[in-house]
PDB file of N, CA and C in Angstrom:
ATOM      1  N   UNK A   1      11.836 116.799  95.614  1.00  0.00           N
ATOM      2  CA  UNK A   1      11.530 116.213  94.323  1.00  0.00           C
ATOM      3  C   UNK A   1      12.683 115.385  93.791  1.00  0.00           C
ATOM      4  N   UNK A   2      13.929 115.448  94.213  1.00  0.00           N
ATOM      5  CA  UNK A   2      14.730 114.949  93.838  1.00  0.00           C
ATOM      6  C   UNK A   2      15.799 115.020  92.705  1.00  0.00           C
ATOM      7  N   UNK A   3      15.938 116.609  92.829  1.00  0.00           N
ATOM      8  CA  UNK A   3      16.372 117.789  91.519  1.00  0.00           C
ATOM      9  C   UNK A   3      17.900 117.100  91.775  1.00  0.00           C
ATOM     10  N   UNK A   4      18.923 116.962  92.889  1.00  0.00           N
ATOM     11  CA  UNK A   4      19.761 116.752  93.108  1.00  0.00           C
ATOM     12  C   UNK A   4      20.192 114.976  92.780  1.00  0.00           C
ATOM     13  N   UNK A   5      19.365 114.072  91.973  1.00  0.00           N
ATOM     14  CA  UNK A   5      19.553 113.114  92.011  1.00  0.00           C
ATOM     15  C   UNK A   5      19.693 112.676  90.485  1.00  0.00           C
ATOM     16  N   UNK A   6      20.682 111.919  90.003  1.00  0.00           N
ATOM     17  CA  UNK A   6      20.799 111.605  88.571  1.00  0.00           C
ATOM     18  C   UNK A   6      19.356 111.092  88.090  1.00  0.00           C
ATOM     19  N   UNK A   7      18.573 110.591  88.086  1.00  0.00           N
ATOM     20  CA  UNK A   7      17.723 109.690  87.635  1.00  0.00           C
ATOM     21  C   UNK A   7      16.494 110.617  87.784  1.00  0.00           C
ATOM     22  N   UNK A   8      16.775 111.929  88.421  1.00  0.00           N
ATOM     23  CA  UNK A   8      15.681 112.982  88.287  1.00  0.00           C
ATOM     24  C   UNK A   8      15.215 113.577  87.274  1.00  0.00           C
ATOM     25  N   UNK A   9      13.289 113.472  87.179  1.00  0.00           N
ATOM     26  CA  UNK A   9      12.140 113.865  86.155  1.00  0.00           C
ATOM     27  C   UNK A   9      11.483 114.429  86.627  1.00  0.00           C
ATOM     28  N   UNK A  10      11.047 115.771  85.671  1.00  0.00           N
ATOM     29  CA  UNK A  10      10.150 116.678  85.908  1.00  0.00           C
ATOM     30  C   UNK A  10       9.115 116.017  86.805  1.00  0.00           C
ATOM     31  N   UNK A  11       8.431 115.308  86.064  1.00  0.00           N
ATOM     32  CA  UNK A  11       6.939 114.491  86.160  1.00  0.00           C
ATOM     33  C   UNK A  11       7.328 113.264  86.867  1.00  0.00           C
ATOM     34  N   UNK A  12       8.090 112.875  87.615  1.00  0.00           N
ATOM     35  CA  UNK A  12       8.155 111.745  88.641  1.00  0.00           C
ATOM     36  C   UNK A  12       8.666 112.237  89.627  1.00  0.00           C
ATOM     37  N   UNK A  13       8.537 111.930  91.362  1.00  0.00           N
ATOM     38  CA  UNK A  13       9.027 112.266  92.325  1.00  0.00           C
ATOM     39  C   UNK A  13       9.632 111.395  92.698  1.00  0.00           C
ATOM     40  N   UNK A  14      11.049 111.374  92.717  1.00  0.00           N
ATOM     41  CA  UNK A  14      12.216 110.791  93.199  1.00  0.00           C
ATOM     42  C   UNK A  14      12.892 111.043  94.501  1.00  0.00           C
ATOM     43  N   UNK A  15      12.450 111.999  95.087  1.00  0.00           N
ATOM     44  CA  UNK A  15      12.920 112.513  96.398  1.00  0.00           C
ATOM     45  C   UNK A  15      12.751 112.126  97.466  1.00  0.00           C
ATOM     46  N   UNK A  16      13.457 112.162  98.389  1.00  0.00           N
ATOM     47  CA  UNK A  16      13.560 111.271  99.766  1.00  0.00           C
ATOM     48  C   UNK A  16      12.425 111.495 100.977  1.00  0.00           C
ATOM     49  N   UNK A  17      12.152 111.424 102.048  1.00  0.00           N
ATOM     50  CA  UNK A  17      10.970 111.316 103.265  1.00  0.00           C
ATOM     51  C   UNK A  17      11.218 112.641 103.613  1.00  0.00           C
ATOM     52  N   UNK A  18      10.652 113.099 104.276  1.00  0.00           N
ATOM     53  CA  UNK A  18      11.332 114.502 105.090  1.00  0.00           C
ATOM     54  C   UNK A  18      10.149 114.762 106.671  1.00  0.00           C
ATOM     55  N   UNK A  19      11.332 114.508 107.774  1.00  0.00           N
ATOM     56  CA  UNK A  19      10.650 114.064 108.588  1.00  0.00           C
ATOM     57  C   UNK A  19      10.655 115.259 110.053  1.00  0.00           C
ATOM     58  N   UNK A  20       9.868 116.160 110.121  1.00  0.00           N
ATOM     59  CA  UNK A  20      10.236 117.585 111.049  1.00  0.00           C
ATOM     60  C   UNK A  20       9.375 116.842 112.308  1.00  0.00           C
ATOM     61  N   UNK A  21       9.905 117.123 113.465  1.00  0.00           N
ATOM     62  CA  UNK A  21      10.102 117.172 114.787  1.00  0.00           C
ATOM     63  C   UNK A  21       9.753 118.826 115.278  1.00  0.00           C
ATOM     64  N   UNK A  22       9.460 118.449 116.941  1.00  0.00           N
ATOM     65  CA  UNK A  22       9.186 119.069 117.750  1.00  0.00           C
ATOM     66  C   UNK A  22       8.149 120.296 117.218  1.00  0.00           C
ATOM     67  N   UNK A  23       6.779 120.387 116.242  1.00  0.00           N
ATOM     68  CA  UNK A  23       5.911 120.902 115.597  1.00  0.00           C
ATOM     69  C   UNK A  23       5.459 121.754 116.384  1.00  0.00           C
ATOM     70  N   UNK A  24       5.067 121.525 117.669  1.00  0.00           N
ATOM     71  CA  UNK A  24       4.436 122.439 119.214  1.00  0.00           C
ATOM     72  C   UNK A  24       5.320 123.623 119.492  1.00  0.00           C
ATOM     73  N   UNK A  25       6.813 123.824 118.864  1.00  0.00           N
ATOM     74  CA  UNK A  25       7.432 124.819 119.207  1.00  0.00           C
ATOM     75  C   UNK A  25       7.398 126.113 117.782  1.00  0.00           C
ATOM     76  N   UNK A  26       6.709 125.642 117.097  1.00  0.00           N
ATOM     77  CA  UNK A  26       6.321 126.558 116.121  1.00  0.00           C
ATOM     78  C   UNK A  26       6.124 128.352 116.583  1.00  0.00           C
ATOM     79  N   UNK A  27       6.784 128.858 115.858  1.00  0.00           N
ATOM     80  CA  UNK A  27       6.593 130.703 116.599  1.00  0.00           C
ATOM     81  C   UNK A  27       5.533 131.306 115.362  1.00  0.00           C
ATOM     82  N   UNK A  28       4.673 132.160 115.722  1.00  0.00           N
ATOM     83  CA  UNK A  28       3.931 133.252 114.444  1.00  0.00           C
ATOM     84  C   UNK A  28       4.724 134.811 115.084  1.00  0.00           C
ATOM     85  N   UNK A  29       4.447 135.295 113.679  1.00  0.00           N
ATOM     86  CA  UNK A  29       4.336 136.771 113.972  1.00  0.00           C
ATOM     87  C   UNK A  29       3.326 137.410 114.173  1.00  0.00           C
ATOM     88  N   UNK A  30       2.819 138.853 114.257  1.00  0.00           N
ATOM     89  CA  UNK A  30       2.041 139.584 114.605  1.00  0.00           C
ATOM     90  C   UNK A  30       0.549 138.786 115.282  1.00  0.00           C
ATOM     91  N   UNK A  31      -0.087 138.990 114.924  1.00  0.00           N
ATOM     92  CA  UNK A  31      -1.936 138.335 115.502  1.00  0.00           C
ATOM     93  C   UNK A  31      -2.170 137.663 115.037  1.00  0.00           C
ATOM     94  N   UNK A  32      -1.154 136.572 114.249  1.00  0.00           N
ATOM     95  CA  UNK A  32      -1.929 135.346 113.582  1.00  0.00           C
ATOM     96  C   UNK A  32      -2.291 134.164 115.013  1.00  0.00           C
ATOM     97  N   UNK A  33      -1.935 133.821 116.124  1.00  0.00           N
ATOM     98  CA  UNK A  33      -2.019 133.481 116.771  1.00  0.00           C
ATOM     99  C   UNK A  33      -4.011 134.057 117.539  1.00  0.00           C
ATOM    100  N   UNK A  34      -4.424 135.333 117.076  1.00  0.00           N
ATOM    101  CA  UNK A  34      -5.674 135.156 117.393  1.00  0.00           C
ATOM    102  C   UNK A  34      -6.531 135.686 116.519  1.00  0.00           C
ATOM    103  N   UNK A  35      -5.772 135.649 115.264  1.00  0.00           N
ATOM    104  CA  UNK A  35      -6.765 135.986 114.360  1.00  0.00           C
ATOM    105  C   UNK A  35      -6.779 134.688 113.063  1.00  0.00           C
ATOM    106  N   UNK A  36      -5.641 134.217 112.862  1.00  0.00           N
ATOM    107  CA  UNK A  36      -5.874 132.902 111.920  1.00  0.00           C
ATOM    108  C   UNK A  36      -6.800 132.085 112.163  1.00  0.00           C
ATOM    109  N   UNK A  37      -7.440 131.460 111.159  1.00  0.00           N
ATOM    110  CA  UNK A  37      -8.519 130.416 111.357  1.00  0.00           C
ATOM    111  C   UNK A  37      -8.655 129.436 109.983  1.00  0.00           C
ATOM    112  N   UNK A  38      -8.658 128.059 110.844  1.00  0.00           N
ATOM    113  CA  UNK A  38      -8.672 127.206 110.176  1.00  0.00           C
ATOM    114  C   UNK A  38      -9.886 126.574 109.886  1.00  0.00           C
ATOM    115  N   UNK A  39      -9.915 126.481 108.258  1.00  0.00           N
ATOM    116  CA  UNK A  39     -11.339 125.641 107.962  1.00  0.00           C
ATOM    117  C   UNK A  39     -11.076 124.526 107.787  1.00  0.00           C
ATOM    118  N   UNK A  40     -12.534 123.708 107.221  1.00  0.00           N
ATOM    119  CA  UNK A  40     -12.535 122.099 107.225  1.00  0.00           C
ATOM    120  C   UNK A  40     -13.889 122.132 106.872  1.00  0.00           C
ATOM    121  N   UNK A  41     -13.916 121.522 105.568  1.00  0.00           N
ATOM    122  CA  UNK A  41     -15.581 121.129 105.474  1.00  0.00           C
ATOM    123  C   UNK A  41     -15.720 120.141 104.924  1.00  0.00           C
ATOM    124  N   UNK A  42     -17.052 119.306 105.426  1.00  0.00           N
ATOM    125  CA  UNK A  42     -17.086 117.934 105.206  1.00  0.00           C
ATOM    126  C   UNK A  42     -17.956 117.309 104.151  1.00  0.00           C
ATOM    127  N   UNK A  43     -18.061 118.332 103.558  1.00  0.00           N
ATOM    128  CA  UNK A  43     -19.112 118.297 102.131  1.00  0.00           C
ATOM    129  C   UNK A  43     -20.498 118.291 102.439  1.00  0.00           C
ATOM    130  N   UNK A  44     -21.102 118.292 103.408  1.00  0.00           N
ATOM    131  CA  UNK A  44     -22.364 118.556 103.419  1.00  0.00           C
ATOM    132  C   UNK A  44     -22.880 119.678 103.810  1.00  0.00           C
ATOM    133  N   UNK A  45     -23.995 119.823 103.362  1.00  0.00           N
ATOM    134  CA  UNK A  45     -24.930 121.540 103.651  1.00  0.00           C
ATOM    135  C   UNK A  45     -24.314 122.028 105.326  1.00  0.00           C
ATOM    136  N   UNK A  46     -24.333 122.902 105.500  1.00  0.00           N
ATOM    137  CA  UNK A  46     -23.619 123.659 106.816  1.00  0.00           C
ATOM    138  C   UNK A  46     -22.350 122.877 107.373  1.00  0.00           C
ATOM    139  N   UNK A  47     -21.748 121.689 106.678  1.00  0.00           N
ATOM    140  CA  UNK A  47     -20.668 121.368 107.416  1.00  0.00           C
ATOM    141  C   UNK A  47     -19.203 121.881 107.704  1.00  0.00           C
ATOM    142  N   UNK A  48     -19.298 123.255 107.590  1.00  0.00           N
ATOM    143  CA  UNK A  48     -18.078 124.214 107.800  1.00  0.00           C
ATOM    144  C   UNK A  48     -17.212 124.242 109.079  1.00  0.00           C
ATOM    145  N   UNK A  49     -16.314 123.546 109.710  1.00  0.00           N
ATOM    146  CA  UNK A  49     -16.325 123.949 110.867  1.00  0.00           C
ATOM    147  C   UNK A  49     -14.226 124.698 110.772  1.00  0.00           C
ATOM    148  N   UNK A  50     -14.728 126.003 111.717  1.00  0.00           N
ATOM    149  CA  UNK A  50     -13.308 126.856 111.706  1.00  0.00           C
ATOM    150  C   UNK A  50     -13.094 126.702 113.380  1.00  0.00           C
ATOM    151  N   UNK A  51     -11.737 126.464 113.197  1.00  0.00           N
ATOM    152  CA  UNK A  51     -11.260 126.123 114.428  1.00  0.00           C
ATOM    153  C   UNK A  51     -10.250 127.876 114.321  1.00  0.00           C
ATOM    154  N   UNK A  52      -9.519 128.270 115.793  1.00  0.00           N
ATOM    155  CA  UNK A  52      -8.779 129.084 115.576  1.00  0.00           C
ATOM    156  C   UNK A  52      -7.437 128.666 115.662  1.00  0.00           C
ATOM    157  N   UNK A  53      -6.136 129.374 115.525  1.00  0.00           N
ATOM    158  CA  UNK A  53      -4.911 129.066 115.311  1.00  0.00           C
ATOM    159  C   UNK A  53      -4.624 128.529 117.097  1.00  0.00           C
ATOM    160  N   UNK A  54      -5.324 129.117 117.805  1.00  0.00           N
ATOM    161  CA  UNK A  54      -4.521 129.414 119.007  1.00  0.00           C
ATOM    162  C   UNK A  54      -5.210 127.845 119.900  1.00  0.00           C
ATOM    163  N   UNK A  55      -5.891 127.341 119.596  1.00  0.00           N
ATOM    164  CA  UNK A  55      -6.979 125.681 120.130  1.00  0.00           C
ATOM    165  C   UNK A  55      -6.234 124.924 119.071  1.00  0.00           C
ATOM    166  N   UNK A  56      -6.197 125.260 117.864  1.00  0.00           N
ATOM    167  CA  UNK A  56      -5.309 124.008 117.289  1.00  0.00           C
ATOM    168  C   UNK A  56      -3.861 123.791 117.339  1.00  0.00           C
ATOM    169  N   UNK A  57      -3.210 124.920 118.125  1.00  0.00           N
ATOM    170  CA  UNK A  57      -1.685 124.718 118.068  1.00  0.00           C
ATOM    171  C   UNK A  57      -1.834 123.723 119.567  1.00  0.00           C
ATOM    172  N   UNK A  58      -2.524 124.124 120.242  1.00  0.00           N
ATOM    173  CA  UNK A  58      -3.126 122.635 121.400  1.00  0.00           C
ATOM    174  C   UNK A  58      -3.133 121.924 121.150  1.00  0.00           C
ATOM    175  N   UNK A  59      -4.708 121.381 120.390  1.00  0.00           N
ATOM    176  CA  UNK A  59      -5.040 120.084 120.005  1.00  0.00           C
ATOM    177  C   UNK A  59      -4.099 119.484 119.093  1.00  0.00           C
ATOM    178  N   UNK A  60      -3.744 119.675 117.674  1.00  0.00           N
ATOM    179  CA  UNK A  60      -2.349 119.208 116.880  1.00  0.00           C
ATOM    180  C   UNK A  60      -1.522 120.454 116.003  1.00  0.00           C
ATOM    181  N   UNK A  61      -0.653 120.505 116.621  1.00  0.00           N
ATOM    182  CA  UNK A  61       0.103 121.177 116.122  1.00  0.00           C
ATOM    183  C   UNK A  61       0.733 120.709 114.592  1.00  0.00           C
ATOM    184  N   UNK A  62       0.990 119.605 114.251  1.00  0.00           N
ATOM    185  CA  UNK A  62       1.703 118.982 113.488  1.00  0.00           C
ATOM    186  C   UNK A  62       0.784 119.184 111.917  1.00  0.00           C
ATOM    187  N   UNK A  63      -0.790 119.436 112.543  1.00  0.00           N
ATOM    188  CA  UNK A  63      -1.793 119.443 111.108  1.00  0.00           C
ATOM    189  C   UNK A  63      -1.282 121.122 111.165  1.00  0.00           C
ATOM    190  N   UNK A  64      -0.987 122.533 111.702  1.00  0.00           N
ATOM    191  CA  UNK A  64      -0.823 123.597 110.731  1.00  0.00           C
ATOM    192  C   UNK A  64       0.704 123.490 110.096  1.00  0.00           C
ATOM    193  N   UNK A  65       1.758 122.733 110.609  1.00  0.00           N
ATOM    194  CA  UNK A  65       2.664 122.156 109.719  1.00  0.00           C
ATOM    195  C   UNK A  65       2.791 121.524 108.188  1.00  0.00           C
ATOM    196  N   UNK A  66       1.610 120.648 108.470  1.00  0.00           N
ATOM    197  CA  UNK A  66       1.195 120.404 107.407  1.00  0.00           C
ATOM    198  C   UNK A  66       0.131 120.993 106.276  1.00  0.00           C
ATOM    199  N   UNK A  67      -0.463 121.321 106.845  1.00  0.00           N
ATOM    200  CA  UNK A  67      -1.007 122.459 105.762  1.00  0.00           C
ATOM    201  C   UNK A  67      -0.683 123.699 105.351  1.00  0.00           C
ATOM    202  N   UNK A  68       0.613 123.999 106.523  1.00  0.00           N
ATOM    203  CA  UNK A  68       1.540 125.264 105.068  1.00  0.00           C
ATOM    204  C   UNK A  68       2.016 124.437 104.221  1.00  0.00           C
ATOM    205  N   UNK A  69       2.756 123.299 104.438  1.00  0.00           N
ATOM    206  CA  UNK A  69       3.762 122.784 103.781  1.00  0.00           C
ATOM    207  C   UNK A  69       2.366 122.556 102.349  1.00  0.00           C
ATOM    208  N   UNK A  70       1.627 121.644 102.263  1.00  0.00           N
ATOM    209  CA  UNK A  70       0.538 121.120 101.706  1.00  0.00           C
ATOM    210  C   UNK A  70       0.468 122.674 100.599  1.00  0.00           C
ATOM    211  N   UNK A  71      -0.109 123.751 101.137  1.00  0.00           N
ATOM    212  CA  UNK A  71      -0.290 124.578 100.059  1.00  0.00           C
ATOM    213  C   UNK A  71       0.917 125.113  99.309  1.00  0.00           C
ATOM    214  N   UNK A  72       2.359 124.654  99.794  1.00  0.00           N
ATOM    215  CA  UNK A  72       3.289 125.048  98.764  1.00  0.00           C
ATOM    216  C   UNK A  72       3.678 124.170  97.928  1.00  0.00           C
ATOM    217  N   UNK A  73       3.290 123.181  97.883  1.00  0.00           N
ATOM    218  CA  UNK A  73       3.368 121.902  96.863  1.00  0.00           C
ATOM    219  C   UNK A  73       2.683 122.252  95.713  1.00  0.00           C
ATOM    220  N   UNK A  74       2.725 122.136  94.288  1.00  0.00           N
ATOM    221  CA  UNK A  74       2.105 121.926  93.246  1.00  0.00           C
ATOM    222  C   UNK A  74       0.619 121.337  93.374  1.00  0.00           C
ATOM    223  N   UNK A  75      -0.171 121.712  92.865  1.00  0.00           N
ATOM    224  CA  UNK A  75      -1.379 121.144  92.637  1.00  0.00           C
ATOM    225  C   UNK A  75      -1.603 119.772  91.664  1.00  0.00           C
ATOM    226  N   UNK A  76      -2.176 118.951  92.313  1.00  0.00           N
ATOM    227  CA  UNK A  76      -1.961 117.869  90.403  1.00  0.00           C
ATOM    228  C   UNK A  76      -1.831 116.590  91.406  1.00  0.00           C
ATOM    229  N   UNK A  77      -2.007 115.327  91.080  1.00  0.00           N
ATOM    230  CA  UNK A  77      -1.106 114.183  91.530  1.00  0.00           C
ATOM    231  C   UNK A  77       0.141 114.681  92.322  1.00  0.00           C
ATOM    232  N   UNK A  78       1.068 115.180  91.022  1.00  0.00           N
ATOM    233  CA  UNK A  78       2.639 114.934  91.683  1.00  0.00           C
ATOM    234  C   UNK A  78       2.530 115.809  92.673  1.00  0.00           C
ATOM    235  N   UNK A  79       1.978 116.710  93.288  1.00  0.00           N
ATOM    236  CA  UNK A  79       2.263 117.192  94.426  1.00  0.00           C
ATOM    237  C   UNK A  79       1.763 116.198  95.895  1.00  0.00           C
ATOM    238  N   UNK A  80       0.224 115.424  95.136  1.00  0.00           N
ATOM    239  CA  UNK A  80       0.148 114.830  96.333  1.00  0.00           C
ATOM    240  C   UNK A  80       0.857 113.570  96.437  1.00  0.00           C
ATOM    241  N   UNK A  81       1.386 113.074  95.258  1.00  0.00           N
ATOM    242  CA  UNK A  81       2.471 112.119  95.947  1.00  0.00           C
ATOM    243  C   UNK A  81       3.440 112.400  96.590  1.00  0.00           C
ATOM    244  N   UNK A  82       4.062 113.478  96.319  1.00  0.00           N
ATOM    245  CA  UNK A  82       5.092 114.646  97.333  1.00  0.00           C
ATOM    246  C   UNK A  82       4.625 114.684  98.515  1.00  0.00           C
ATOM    247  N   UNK A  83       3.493 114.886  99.127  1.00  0.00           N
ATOM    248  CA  UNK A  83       3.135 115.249 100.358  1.00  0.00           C
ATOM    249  C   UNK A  83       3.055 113.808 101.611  1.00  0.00           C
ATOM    250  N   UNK A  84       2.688 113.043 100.476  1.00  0.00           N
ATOM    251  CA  UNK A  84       3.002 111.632 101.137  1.00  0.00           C
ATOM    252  C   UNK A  84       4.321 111.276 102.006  1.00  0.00           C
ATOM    253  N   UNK A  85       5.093 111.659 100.904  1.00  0.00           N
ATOM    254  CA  UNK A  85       6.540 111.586 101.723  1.00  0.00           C
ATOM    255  C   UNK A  85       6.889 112.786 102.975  1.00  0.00           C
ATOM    256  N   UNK A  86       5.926 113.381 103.521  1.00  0.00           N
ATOM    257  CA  UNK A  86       5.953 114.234 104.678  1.00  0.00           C
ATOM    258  C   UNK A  86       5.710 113.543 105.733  1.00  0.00           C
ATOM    259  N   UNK A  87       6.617 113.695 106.681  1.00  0.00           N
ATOM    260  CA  UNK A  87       5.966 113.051 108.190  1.00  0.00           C
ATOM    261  C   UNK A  87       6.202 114.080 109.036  1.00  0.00           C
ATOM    262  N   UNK A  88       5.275 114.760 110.186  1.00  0.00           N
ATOM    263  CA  UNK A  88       5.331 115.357 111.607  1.00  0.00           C
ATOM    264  C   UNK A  88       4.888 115.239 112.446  1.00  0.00           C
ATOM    265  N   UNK A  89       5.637 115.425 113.385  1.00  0.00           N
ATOM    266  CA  UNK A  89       5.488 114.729 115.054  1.00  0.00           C
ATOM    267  C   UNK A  89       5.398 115.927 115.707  1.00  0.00           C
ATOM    268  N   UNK A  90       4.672 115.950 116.695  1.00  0.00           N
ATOM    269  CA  UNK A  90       4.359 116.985 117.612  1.00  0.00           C
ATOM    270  C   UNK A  90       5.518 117.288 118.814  1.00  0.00           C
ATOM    271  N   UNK A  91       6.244 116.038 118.959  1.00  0.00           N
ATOM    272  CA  UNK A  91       7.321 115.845 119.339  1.00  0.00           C
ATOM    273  C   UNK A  91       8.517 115.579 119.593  1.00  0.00           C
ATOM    274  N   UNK A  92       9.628 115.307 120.416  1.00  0.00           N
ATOM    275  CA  UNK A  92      11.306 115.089 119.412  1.00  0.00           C
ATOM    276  C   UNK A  92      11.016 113.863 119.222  1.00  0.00           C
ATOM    277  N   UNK A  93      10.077 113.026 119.815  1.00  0.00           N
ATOM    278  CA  UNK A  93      10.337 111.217 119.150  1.00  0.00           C
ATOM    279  C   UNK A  93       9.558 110.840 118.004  1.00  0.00           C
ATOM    280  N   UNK A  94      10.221 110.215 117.206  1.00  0.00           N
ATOM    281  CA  UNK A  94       9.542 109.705 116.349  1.00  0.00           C
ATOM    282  C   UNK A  94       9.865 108.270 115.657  1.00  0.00           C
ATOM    283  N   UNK A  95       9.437 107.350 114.966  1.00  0.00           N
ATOM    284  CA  UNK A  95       9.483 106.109 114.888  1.00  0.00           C
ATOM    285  C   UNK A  95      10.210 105.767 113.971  1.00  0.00           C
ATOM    286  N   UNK A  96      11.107 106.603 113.389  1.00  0.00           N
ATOM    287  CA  UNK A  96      11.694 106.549 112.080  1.00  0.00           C
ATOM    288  C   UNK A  96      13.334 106.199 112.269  1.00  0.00           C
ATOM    289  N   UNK A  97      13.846 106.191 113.473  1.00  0.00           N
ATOM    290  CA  UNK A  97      15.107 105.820 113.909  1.00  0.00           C
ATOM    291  C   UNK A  97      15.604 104.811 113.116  1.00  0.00           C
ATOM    292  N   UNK A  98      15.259 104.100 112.759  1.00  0.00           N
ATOM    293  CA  UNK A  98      15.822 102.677 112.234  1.00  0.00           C
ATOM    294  C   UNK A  98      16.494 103.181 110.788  1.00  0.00           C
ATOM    295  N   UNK A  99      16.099 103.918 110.175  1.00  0.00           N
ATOM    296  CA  UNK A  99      15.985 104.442 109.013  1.00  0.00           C
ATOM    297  C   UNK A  99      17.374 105.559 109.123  1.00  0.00           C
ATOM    298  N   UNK A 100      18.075 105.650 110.224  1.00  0.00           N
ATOM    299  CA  UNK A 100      19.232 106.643 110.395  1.00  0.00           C
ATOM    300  C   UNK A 100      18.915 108.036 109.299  1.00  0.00           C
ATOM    301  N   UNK A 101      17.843 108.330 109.927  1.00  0.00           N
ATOM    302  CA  UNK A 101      17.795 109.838 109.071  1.00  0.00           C
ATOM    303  C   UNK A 101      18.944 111.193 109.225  1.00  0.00           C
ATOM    304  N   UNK A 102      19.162 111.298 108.278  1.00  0.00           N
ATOM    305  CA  UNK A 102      20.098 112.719 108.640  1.00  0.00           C
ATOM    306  C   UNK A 102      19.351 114.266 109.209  1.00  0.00           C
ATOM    307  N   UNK A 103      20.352 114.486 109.785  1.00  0.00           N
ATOM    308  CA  UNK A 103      19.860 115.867 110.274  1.00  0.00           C
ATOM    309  C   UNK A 103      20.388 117.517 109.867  1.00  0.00           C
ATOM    310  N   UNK A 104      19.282 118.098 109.528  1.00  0.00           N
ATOM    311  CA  UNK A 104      19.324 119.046 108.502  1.00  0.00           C
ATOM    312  C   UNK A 104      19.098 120.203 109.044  1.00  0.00           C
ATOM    313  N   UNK A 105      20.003 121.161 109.450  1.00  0.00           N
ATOM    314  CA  UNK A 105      19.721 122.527 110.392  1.00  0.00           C
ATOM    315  C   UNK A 105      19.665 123.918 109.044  1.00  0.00           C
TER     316      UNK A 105
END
């Protein structure tokens, strides 16, 4: 949000990109790996579809990244302009080099 920056407001997001790598190496604890399940519905009558944790850390890893991150954000606008500034890659490359991002352990 940009708490650390002079020109920082409650109600405006001032804060920088934040850009996580290598998403596929993600670890769970206990049985969330075969018991988590992810929904998605597409607004119409029966369009529910639940995928499980363990086919989507396959297919994209980078979307359950983003949807923890997504539900710890504020609800409202300002969170989804916050979320905007999220980028993840499933892998160590990503297109953002030019931009000399720092690295944050």
């Amino acid at each position: 949000m940009g708490k650390d920056k002079k020109t920082y407001t409650p109600f405006l997001e001032n804060g920088d990109y934040v850009i996580i790598i290598n998403a596929q190496k993600i670890k769970t604890t206990g049985k969330k790996d075969k018991q988590k399940l992810y929904r998605n519905h597409s607004g119409f009558p029966g369009g529910m579809r639940i995928e499980k944790y363990s086919s989507l850390i396959e297919r994209r890893p980078e979307k359950i990244v983003e949807q923890a991150i997504k539900g710890m954000l504020p609800k409202g606008p300002l969170g989804r302009t916050i979320y905007k500034n999220l980028k993840v890659y499933k892998g160590s490359e990503h297109p953002h080099i030019a931009q000399s991002p720092e690295l944050i352990n």
